[in-house]
PDB file of N, CA and C in Angstrom:
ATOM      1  N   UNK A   1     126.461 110.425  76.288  1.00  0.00           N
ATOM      2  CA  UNK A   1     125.199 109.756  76.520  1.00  0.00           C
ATOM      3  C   UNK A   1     124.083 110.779  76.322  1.00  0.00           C
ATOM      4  N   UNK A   2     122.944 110.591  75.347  1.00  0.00           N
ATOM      5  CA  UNK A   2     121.791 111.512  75.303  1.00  0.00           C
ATOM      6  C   UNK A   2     120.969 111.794  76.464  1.00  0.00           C
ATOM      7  N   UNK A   3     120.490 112.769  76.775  1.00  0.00           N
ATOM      8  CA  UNK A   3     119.561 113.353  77.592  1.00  0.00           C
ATOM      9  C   UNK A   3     118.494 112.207  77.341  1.00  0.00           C
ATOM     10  N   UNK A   4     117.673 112.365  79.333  1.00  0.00           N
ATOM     11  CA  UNK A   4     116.583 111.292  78.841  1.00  0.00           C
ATOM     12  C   UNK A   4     115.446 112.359  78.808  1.00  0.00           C
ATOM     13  N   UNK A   5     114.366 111.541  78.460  1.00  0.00           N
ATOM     14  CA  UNK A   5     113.347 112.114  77.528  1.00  0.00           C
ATOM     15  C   UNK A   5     111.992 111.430  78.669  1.00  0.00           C
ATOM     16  N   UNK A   6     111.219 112.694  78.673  1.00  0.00           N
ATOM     17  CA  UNK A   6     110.176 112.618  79.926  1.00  0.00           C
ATOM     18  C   UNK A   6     109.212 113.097  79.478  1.00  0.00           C
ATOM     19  N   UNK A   7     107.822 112.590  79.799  1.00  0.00           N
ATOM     20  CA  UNK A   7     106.522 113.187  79.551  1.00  0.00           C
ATOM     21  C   UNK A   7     106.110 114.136  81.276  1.00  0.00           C
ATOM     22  N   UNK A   8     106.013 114.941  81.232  1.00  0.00           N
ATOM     23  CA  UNK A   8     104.992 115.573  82.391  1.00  0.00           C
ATOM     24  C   UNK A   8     103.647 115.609  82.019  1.00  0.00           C
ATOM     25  N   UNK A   9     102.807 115.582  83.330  1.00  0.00           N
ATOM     26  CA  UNK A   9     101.884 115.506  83.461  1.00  0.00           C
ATOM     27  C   UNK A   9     101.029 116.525  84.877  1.00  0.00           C
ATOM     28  N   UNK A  10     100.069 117.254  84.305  1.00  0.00           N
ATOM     29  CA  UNK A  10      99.559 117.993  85.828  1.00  0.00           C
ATOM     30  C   UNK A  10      98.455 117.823  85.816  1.00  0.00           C
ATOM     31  N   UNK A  11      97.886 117.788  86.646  1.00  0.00           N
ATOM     32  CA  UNK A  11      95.785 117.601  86.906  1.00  0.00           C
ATOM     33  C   UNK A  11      95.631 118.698  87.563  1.00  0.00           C
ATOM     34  N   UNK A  12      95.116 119.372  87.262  1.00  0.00           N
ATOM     35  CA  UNK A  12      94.251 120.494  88.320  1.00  0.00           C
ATOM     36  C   UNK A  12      92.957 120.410  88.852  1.00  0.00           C
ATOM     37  N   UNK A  13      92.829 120.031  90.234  1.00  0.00           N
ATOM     38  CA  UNK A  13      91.272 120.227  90.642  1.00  0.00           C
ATOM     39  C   UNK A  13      90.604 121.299  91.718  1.00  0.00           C
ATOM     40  N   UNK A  14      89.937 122.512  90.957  1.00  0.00           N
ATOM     41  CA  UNK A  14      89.223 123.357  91.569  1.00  0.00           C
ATOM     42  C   UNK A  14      87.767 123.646  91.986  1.00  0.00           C
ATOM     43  N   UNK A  15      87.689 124.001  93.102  1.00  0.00           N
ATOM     44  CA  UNK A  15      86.542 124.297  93.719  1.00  0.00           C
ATOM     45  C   UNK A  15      86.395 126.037  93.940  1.00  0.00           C
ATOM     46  N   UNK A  16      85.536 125.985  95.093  1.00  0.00           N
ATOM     47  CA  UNK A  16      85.073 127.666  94.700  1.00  0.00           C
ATOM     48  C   UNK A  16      86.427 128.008  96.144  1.00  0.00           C
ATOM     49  N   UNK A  17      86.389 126.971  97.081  1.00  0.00           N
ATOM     50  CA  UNK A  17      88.009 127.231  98.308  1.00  0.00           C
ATOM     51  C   UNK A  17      88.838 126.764  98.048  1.00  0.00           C
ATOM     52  N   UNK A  18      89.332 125.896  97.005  1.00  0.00           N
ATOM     53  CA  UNK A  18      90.537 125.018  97.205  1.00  0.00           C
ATOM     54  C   UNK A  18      90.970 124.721  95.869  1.00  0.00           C
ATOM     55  N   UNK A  19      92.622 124.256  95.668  1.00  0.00           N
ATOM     56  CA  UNK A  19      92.549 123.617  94.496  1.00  0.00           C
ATOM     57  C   UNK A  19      93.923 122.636  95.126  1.00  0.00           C
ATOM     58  N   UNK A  20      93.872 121.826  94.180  1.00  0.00           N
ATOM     59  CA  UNK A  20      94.296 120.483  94.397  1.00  0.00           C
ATOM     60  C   UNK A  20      95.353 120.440  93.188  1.00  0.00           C
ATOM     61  N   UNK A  21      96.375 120.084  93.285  1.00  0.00           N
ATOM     62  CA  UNK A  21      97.458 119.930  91.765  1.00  0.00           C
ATOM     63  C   UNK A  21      98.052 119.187  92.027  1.00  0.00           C
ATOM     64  N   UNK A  22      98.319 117.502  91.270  1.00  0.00           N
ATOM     65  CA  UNK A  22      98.969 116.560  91.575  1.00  0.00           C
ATOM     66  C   UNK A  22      99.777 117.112  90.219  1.00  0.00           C
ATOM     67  N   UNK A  23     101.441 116.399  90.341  1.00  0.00           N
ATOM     68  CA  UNK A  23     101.859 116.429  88.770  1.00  0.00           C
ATOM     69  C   UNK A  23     103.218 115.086  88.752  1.00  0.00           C
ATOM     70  N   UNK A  24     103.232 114.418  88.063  1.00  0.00           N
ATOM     71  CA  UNK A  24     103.312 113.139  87.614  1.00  0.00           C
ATOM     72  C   UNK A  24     104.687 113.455  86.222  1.00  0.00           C
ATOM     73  N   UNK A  25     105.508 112.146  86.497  1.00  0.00           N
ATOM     74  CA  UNK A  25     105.797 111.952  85.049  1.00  0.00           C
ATOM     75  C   UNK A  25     106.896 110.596  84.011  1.00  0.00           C
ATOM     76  N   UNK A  26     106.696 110.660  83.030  1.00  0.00           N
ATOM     77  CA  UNK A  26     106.751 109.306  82.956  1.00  0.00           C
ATOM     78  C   UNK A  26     108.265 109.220  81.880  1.00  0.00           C
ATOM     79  N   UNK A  27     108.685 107.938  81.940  1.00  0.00           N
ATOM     80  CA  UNK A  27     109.898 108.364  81.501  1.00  0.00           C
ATOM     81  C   UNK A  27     110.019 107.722  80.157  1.00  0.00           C
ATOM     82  N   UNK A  28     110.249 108.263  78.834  1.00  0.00           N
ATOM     83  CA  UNK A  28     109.980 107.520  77.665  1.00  0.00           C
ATOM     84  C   UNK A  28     111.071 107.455  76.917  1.00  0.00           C
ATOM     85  N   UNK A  29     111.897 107.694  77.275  1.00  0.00           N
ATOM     86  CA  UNK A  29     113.436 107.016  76.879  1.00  0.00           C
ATOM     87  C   UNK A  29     114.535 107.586  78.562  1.00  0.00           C
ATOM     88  N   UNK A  30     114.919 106.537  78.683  1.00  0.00           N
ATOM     89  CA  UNK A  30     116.040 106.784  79.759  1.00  0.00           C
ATOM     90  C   UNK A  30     117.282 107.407  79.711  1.00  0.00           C
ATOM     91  N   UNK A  31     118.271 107.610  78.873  1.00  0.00           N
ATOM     92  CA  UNK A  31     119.631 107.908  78.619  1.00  0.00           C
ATOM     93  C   UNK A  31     120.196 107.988  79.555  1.00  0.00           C
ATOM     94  N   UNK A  32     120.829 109.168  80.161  1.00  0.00           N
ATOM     95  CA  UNK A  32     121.848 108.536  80.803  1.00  0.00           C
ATOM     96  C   UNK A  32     121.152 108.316  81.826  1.00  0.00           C
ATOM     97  N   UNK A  33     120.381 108.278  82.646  1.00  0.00           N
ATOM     98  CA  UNK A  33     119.213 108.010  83.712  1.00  0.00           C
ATOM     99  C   UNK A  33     119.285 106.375  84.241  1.00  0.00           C
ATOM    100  N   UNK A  34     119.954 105.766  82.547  1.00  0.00           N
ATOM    101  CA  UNK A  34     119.766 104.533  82.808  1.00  0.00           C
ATOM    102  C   UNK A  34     121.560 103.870  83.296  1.00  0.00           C
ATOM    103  N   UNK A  35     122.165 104.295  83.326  1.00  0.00           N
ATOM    104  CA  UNK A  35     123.377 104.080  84.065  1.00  0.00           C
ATOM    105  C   UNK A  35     123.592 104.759  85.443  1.00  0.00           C
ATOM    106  N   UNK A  36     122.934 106.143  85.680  1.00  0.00           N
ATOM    107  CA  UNK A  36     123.508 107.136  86.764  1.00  0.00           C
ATOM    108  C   UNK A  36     122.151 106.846  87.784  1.00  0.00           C
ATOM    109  N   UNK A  37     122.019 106.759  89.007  1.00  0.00           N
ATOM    110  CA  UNK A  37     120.990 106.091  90.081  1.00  0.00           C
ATOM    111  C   UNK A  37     120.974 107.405  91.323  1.00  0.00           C
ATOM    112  N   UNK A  38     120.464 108.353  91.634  1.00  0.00           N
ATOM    113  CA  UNK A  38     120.624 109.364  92.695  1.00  0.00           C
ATOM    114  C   UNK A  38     121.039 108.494  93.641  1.00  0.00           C
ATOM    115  N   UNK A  39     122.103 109.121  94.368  1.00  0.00           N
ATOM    116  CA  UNK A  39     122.245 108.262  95.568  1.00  0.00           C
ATOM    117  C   UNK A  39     123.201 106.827  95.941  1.00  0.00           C
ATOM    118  N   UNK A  40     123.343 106.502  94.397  1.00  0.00           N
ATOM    119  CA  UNK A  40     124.005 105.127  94.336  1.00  0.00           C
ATOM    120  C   UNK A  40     125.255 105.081  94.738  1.00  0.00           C
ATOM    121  N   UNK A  41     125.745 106.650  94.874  1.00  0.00           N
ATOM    122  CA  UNK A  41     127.332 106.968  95.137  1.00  0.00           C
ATOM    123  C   UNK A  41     127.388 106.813  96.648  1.00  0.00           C
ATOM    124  N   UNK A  42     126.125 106.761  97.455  1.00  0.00           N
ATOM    125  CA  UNK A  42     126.484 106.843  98.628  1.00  0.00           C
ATOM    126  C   UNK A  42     126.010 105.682  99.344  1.00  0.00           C
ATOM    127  N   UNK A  43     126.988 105.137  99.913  1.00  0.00           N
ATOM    128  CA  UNK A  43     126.632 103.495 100.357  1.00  0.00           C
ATOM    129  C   UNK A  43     125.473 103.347 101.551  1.00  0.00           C
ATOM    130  N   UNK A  44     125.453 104.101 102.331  1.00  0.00           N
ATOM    131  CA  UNK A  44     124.416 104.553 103.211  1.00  0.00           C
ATOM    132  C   UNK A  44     122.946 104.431 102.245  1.00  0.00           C
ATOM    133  N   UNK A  45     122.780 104.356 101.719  1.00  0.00           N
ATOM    134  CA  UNK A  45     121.457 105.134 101.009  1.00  0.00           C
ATOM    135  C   UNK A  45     121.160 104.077 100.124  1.00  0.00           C
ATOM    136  N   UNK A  46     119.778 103.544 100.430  1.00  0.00           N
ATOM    137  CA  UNK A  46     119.236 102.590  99.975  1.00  0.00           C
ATOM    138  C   UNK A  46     118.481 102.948  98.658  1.00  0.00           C
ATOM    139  N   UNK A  47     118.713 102.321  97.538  1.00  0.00           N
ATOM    140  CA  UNK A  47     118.457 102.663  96.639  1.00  0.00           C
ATOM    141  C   UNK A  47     117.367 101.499  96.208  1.00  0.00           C
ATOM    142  N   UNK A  48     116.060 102.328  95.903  1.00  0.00           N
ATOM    143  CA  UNK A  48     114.627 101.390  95.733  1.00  0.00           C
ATOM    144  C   UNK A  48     113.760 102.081  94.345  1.00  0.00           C
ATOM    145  N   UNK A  49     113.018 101.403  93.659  1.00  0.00           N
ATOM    146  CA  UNK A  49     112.443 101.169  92.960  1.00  0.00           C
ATOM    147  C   UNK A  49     111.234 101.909  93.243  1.00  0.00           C
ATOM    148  N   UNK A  50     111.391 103.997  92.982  1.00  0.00           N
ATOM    149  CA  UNK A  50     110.493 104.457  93.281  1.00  0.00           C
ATOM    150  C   UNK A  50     109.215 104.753  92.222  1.00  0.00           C
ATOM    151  N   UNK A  51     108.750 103.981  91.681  1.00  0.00           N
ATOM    152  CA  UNK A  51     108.292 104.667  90.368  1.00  0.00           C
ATOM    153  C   UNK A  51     106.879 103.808  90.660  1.00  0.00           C
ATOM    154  N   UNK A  52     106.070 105.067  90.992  1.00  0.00           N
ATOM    155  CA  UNK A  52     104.367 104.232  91.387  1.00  0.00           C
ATOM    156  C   UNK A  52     103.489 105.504  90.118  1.00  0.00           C
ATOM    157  N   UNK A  53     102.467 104.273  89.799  1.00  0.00           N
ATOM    158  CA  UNK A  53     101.829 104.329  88.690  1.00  0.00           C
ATOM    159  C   UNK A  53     100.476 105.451  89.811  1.00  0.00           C
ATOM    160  N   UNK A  54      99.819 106.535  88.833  1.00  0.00           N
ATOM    161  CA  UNK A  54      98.648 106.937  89.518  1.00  0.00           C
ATOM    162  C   UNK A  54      97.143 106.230  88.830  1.00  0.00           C
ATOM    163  N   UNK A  55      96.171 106.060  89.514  1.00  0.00           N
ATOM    164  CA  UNK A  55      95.167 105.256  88.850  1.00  0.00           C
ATOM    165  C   UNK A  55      94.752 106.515  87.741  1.00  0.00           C
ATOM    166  N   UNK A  56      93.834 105.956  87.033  1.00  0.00           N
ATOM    167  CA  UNK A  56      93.685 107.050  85.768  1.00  0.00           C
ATOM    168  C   UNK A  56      92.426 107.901  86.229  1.00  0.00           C
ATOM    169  N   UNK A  57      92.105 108.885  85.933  1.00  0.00           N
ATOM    170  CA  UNK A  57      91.231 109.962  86.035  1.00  0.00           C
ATOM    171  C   UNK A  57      90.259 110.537  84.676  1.00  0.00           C
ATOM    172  N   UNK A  58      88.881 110.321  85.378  1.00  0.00           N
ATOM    173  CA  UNK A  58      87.561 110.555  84.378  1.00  0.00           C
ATOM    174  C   UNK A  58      87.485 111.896  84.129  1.00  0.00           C
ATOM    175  N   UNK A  59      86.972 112.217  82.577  1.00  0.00           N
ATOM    176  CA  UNK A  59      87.099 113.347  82.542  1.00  0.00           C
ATOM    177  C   UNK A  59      85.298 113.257  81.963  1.00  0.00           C
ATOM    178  N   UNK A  60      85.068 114.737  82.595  1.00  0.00           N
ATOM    179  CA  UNK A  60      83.606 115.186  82.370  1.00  0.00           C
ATOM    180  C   UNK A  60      82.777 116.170  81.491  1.00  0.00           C
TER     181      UNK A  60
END
């Protein structure tokens, strides 16, 4: 089964005290990702539909 195939993504937001780094990423072909589930082996462990979208960000 082929390797799946992922975009990353990082935002950096700096100030003159702080910086902020979210990093994100999206999945643009599944392979084996799409048969194998973290966790699915273990019956205990609720397996959910973690995949949340971030709103989009203005650039200046």
């Amino acid at each position: 089964m082929p390797s799946a195939k992922l975009k990353q993504t990082t935002v950096t937001i700096e100030n003159q005290n702080s910086e902020f780094r979210a990093n994100g990423q999206v999945i643009l072909f599944p392979g084996y990702m799409k048969v194998y589930v973290e966790g699915k082996d273990d019956p205990k462990s609720i397996v959910a539909n973690k995949e949340n979208v971030l709103p989009g960000k203005k650039r200046k």
